[in-house]
PDB file of N, CA and C in Angstrom:
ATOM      1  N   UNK A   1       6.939 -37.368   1.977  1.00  0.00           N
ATOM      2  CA  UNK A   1       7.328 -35.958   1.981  1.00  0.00           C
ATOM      3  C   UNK A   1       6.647 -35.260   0.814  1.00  0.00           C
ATOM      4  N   UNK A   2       6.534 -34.037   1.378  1.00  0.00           N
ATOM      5  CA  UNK A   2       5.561 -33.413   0.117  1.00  0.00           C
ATOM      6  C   UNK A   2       6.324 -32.735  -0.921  1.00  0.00           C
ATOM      7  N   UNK A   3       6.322 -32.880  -2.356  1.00  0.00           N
ATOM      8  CA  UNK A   3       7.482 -32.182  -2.815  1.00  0.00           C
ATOM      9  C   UNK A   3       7.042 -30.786  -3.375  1.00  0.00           C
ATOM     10  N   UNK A   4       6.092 -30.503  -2.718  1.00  0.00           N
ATOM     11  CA  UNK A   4       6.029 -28.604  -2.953  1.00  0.00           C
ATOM     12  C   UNK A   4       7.111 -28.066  -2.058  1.00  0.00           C
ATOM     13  N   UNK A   5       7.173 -28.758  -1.056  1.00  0.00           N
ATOM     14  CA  UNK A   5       8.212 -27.911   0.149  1.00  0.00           C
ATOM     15  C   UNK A   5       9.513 -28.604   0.463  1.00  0.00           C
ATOM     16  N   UNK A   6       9.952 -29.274  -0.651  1.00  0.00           N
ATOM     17  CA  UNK A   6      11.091 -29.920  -0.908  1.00  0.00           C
ATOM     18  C   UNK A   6      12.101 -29.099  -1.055  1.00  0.00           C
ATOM     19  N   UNK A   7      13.884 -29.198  -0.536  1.00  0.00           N
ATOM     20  CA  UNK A   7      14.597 -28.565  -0.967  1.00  0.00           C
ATOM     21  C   UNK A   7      15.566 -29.029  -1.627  1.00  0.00           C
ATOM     22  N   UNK A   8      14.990 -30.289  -1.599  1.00  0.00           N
ATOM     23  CA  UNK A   8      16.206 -31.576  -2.222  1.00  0.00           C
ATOM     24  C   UNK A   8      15.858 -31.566  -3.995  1.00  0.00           C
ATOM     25  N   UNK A   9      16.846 -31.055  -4.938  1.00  0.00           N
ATOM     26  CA  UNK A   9      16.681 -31.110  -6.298  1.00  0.00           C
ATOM     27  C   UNK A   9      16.547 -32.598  -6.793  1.00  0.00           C
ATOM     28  N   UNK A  10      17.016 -33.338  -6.564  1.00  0.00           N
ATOM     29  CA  UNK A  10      17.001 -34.676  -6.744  1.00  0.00           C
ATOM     30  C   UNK A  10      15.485 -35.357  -6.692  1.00  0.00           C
ATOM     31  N   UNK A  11      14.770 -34.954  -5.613  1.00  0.00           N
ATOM     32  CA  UNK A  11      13.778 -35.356  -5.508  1.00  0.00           C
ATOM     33  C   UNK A  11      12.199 -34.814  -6.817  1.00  0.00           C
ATOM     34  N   UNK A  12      12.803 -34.155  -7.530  1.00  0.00           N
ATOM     35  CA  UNK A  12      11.484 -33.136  -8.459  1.00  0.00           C
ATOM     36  C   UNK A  12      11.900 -34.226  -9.595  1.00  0.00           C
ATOM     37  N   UNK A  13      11.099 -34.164 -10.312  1.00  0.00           N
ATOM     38  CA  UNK A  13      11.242 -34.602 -11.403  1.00  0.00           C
ATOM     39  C   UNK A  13      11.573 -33.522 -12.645  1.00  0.00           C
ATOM     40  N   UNK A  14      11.768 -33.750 -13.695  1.00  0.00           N
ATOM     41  CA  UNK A  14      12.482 -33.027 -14.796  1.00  0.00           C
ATOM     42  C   UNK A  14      11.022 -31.563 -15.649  1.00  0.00           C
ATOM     43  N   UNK A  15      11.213 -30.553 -15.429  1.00  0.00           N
ATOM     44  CA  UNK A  15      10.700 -29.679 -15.782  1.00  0.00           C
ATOM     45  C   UNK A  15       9.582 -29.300 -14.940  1.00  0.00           C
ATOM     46  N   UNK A  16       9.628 -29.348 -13.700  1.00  0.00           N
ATOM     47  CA  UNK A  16       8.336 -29.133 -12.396  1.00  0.00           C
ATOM     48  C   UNK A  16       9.125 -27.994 -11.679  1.00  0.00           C
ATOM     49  N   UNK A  17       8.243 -26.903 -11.797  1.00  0.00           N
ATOM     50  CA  UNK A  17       8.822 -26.067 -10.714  1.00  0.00           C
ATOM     51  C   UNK A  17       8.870 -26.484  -9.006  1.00  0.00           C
ATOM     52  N   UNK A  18       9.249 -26.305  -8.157  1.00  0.00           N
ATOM     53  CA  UNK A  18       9.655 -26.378  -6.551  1.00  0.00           C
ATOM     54  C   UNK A  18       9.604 -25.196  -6.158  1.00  0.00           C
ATOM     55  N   UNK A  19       8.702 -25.059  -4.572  1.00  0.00           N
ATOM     56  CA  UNK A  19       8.889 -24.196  -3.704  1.00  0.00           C
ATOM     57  C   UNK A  19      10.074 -24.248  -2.810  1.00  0.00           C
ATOM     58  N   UNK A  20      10.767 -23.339  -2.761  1.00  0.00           N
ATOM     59  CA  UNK A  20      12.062 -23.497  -1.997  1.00  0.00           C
ATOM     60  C   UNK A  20      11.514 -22.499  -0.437  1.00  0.00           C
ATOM     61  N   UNK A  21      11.573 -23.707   0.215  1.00  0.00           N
ATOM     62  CA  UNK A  21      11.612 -23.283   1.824  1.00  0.00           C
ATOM     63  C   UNK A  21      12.334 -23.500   2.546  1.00  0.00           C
ATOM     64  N   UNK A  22      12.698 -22.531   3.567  1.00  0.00           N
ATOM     65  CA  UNK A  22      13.808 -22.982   5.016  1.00  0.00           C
ATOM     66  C   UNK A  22      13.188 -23.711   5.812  1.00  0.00           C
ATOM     67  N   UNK A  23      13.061 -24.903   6.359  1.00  0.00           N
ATOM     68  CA  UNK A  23      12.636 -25.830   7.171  1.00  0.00           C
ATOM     69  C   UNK A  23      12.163 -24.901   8.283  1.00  0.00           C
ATOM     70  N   UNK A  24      13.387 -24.693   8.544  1.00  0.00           N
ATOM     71  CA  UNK A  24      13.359 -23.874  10.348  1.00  0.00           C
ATOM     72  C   UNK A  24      12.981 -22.549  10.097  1.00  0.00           C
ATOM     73  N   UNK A  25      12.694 -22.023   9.167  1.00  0.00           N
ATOM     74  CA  UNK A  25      11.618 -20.770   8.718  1.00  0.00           C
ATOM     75  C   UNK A  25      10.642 -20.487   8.271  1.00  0.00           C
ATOM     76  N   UNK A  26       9.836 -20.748   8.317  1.00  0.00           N
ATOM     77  CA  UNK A  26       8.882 -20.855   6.987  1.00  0.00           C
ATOM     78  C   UNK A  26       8.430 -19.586   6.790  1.00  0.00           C
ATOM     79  N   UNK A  27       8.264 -18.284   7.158  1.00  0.00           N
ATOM     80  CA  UNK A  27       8.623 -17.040   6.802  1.00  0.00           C
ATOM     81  C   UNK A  27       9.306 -16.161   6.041  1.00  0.00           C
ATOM     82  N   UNK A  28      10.595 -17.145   5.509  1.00  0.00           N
ATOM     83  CA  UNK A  28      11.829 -16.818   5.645  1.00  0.00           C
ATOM     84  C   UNK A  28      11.681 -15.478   4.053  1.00  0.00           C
ATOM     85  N   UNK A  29      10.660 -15.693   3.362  1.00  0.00           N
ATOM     86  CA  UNK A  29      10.416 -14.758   1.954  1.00  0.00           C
ATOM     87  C   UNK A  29       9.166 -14.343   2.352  1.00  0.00           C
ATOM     88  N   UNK A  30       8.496 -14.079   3.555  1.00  0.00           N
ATOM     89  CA  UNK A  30       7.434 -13.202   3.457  1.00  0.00           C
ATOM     90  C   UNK A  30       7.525 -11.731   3.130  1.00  0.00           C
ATOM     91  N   UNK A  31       8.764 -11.147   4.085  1.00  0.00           N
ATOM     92  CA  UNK A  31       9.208  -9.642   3.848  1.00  0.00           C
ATOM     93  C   UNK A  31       9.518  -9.173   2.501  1.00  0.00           C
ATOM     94  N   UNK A  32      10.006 -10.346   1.785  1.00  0.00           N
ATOM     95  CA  UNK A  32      11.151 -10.043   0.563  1.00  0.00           C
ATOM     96  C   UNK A  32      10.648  -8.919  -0.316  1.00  0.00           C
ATOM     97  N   UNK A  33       9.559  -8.740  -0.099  1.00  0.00           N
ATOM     98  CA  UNK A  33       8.866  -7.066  -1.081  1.00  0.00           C
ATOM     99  C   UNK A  33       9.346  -5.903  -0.668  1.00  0.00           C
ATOM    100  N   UNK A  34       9.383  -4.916  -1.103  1.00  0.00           N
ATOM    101  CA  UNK A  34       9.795  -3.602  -0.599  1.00  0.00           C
ATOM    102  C   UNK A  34       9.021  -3.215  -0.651  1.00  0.00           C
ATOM    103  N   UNK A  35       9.118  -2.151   0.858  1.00  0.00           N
ATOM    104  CA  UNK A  35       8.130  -1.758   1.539  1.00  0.00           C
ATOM    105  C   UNK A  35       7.804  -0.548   0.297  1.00  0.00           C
ATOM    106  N   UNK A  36       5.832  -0.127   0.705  1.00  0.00           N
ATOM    107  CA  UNK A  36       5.389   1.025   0.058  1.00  0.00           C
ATOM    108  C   UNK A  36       6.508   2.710  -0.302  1.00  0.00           C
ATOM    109  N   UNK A  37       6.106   3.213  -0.807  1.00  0.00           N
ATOM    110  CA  UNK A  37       6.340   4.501  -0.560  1.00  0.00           C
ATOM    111  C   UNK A  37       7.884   4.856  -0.779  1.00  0.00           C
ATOM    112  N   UNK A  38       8.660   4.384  -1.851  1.00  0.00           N
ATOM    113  CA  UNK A  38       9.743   4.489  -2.375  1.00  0.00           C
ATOM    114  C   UNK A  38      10.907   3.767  -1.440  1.00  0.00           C
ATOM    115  N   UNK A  39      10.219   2.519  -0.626  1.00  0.00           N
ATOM    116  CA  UNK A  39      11.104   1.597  -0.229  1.00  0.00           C
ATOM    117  C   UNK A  39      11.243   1.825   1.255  1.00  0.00           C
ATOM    118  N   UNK A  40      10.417   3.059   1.569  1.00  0.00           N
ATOM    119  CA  UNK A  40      11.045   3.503   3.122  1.00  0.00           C
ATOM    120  C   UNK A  40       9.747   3.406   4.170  1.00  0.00           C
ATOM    121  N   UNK A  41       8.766   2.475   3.359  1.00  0.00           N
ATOM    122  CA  UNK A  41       7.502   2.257   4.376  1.00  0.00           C
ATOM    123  C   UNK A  41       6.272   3.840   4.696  1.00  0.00           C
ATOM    124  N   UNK A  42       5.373   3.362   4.908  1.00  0.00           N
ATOM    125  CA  UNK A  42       4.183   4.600   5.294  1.00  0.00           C
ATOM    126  C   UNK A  42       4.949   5.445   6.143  1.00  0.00           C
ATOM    127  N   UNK A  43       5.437   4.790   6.968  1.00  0.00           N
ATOM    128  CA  UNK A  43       5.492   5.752   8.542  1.00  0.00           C
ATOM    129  C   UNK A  43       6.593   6.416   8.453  1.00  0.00           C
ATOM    130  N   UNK A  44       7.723   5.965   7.652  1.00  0.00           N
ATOM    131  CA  UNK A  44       9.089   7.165   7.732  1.00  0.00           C
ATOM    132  C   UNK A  44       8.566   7.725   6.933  1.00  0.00           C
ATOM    133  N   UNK A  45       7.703   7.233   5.469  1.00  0.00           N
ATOM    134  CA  UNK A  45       7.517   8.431   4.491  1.00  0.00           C
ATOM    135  C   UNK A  45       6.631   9.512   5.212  1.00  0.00           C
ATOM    136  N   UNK A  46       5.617   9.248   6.118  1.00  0.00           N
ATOM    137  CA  UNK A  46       4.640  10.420   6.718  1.00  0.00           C
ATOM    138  C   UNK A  46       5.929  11.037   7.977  1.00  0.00           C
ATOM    139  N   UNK A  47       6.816  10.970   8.022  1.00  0.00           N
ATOM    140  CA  UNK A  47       7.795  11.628   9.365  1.00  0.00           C
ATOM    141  C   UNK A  47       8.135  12.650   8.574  1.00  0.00           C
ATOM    142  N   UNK A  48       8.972  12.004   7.461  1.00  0.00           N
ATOM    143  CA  UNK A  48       9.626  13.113   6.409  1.00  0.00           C
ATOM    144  C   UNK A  48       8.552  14.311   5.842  1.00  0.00           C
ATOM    145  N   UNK A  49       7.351  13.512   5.343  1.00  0.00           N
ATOM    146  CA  UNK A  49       6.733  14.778   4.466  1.00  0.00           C
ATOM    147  C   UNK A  49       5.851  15.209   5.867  1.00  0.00           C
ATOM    148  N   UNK A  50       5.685  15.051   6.718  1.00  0.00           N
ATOM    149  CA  UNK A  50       4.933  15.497   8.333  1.00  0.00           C
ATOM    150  C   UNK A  50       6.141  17.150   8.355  1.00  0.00           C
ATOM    151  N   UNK A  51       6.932  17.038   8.015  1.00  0.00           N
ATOM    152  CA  UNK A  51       7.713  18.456   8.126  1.00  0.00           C
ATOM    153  C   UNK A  51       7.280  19.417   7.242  1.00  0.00           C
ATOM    154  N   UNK A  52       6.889  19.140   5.941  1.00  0.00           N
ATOM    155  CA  UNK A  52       5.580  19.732   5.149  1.00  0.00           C
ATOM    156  C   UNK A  52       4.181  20.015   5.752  1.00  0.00           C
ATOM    157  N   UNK A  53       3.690  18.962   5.805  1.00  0.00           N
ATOM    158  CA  UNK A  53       2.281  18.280   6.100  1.00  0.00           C
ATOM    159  C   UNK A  53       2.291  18.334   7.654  1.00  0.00           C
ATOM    160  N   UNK A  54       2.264  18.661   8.165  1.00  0.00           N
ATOM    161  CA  UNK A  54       2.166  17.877   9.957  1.00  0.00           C
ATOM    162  C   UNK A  54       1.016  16.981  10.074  1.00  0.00           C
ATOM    163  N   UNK A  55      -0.449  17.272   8.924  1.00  0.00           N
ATOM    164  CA  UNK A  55      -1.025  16.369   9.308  1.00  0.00           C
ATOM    165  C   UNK A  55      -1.165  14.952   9.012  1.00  0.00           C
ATOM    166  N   UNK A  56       0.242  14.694   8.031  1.00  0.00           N
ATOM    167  CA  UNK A  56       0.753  13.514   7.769  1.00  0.00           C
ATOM    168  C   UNK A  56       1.320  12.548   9.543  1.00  0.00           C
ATOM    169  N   UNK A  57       1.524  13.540   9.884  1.00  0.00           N
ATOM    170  CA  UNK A  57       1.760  12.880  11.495  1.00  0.00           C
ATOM    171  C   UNK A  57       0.959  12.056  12.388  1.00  0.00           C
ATOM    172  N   UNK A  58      -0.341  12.825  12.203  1.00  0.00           N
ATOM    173  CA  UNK A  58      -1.709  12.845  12.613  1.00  0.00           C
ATOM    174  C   UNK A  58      -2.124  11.324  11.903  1.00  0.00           C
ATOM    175  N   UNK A  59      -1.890  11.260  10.507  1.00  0.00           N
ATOM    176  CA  UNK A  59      -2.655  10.406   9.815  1.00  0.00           C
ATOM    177  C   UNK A  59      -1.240   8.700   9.890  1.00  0.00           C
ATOM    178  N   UNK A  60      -0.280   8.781  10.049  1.00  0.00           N
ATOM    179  CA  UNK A  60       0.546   7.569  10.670  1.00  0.00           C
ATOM    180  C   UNK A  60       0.310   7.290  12.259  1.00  0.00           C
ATOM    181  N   UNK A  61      -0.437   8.320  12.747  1.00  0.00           N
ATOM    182  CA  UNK A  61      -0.604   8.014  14.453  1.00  0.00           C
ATOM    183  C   UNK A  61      -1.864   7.311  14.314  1.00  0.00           C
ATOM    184  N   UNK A  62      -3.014   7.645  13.351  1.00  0.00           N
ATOM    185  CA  UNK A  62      -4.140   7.228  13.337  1.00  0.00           C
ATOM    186  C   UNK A  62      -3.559   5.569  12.762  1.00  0.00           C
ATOM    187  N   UNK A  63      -3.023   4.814  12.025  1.00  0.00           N
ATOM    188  CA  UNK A  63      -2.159   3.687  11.327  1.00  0.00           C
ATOM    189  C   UNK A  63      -1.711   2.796  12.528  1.00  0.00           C
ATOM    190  N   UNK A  64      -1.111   3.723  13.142  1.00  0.00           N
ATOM    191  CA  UNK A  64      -0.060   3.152  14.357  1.00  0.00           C
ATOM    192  C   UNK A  64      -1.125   2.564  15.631  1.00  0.00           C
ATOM    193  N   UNK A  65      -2.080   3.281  15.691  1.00  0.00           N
ATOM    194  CA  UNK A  65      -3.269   3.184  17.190  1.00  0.00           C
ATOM    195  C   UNK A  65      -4.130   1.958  15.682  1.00  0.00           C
ATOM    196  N   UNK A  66      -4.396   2.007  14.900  1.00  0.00           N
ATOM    197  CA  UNK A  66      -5.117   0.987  14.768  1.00  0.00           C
ATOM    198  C   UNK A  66      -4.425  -0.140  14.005  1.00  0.00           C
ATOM    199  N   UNK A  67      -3.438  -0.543  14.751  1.00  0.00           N
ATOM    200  CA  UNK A  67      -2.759  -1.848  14.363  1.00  0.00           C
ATOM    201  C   UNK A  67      -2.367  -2.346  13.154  1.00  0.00           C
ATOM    202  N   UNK A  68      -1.749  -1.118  12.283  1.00  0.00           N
ATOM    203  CA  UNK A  68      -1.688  -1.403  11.064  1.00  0.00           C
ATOM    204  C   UNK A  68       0.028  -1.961  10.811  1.00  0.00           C
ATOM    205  N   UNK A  69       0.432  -1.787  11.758  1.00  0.00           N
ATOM    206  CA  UNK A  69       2.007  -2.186  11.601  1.00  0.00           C
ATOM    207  C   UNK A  69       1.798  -3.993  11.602  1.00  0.00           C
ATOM    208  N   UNK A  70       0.475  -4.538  12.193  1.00  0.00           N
ATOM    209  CA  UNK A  70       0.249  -6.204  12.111  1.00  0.00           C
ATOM    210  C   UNK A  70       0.381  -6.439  10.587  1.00  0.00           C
ATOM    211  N   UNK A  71       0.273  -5.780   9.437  1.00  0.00           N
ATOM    212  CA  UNK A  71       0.129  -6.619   7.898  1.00  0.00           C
ATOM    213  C   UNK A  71       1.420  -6.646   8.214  1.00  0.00           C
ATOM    214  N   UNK A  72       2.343  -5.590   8.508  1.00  0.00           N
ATOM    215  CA  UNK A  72       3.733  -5.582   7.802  1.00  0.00           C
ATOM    216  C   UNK A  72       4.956  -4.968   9.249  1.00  0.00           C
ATOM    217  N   UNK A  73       5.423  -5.972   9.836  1.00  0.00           N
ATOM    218  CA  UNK A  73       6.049  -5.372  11.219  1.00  0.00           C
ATOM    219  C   UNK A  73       7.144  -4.502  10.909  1.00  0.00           C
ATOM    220  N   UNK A  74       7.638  -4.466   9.768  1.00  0.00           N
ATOM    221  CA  UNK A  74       8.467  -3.592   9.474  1.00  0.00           C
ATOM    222  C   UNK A  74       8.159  -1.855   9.498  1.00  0.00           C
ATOM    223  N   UNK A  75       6.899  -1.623   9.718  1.00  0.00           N
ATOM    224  CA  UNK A  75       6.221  -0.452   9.635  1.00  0.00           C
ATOM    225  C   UNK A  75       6.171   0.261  10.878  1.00  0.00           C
ATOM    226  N   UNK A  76       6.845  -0.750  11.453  1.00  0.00           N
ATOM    227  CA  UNK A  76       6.037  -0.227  13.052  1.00  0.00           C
ATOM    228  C   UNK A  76       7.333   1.017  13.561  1.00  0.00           C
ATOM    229  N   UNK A  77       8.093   0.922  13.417  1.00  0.00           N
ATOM    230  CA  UNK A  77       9.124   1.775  13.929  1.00  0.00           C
ATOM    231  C   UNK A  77       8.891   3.236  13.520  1.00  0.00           C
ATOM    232  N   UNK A  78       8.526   3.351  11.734  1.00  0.00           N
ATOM    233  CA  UNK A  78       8.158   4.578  11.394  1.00  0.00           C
ATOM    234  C   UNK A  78       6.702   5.341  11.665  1.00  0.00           C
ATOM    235  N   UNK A  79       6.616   4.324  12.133  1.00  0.00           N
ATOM    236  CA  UNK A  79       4.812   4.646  12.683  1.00  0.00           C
ATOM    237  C   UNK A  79       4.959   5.355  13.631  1.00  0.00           C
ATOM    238  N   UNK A  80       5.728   4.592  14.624  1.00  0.00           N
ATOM    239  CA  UNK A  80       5.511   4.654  15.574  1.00  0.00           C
ATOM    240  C   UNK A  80       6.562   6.289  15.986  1.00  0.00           C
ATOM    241  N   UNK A  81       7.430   6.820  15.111  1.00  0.00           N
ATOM    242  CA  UNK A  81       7.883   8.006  15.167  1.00  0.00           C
ATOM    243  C   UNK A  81       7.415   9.037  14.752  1.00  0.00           C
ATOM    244  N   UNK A  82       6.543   8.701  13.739  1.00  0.00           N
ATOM    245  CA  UNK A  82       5.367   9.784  13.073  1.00  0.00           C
ATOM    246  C   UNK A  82       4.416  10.305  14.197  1.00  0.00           C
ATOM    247  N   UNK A  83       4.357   9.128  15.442  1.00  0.00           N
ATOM    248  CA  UNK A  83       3.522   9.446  16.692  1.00  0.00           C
ATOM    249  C   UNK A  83       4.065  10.423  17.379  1.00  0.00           C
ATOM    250  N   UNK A  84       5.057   9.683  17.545  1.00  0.00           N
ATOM    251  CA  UNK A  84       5.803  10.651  18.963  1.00  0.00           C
ATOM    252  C   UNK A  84       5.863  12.015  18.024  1.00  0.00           C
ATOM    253  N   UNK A  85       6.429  12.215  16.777  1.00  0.00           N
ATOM    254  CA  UNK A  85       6.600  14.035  16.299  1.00  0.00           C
ATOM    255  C   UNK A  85       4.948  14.589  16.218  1.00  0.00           C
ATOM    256  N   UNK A  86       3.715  13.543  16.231  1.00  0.00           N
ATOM    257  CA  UNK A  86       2.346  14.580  16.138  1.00  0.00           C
ATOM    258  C   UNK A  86       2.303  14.845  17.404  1.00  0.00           C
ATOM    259  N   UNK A  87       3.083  13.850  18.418  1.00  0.00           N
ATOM    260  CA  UNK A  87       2.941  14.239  19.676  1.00  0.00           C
ATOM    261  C   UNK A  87       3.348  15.225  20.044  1.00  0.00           C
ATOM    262  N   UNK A  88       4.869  15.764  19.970  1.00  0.00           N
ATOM    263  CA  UNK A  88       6.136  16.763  19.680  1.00  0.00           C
ATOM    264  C   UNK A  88       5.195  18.226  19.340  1.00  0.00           C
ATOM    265  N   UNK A  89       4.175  18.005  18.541  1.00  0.00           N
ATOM    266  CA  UNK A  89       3.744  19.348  17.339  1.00  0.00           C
ATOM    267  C   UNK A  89       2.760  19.092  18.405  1.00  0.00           C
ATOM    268  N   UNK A  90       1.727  18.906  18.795  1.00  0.00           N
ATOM    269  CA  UNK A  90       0.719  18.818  20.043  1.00  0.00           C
ATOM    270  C   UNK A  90       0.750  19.787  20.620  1.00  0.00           C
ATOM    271  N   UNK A  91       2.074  19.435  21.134  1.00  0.00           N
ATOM    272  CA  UNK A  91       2.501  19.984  22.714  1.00  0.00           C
ATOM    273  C   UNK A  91       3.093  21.476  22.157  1.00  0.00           C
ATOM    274  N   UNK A  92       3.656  21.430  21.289  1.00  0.00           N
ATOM    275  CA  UNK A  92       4.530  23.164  20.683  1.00  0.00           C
ATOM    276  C   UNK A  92       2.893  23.738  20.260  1.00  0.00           C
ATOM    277  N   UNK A  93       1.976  23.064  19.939  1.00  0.00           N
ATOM    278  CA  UNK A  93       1.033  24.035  19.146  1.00  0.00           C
ATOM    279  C   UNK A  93       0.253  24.431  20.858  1.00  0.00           C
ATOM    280  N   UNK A  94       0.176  23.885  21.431  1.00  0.00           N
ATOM    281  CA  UNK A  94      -0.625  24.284  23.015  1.00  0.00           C
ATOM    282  C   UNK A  94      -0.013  25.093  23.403  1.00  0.00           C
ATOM    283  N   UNK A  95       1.525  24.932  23.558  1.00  0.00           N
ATOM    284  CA  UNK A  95       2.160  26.081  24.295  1.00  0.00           C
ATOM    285  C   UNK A  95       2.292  27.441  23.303  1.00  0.00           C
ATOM    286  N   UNK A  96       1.971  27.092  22.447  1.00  0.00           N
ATOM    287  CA  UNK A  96       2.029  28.636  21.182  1.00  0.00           C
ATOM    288  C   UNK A  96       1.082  29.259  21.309  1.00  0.00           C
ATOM    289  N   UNK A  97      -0.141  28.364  21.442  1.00  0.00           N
ATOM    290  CA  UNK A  97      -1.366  28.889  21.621  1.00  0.00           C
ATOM    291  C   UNK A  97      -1.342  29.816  23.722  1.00  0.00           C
ATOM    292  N   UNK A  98      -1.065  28.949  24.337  1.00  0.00           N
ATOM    293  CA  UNK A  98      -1.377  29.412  25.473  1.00  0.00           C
ATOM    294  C   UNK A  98      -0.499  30.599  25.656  1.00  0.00           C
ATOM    295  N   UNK A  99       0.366  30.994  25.283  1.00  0.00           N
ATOM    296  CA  UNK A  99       1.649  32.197  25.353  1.00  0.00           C
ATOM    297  C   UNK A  99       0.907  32.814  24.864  1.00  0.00           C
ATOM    298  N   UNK A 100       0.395  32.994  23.619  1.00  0.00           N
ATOM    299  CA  UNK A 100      -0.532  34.193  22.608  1.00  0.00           C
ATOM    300  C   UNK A 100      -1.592  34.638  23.408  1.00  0.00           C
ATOM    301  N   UNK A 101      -1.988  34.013  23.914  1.00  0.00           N
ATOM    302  CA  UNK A 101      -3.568  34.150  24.524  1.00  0.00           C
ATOM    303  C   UNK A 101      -3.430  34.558  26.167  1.00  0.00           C
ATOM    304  N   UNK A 102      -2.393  34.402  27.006  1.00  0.00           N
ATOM    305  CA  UNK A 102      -2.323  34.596  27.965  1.00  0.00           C
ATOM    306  C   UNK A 102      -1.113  35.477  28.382  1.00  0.00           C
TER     307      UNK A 102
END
């Protein structure tokens, strides 16, 4: 047994640090960082300031279409809402435009 991935204390010898892993996880501390952007990830932070910015919307849809939620899956939800509201602002800026003009 390898004792980097040991969870048994008994088994280390006296002053050796140990990696502590879940057998049946081995993931189990990949997430453990907090996410960018004051803890709330790219994509909710571009939803929120997208009510400022709209083209913060634009720029988490561009994130979201190129697979950026793969480093970190936790991203994907706010991404993926930053989409649907550039989508939301799309569609209100066409119909604003087409009412004015027609």
């Amino acid at each position: 047994m390898d004792q980097k991935h040991t969870t048994e204390a008994v088994e280390h010898r006296n002053g050796e640090y140990a990696l502590i892993r879940d057998a049946e996880d081995p993931q189990l501390g990949l997430y453990d960082k907090p996410l960018p952007c004051f803890g709330c990830g790219i994509g909710w932070f571009s939803l929120l300031l997208g009510f400022v910015f709209p083209l913060m919307w634009y720029y988490a849809t561009i994130l979201y279409f190129g697979n950026y939620y793969h480093k970190d899956p936790r991203e994907r939800a706010g991404l993926a809402a930053s989409a649907i509201a550039a989508l939301i602002c799309t569609i209100a800026v066409i119909i604003t435009i087409a009412v004015l003009v027609f």
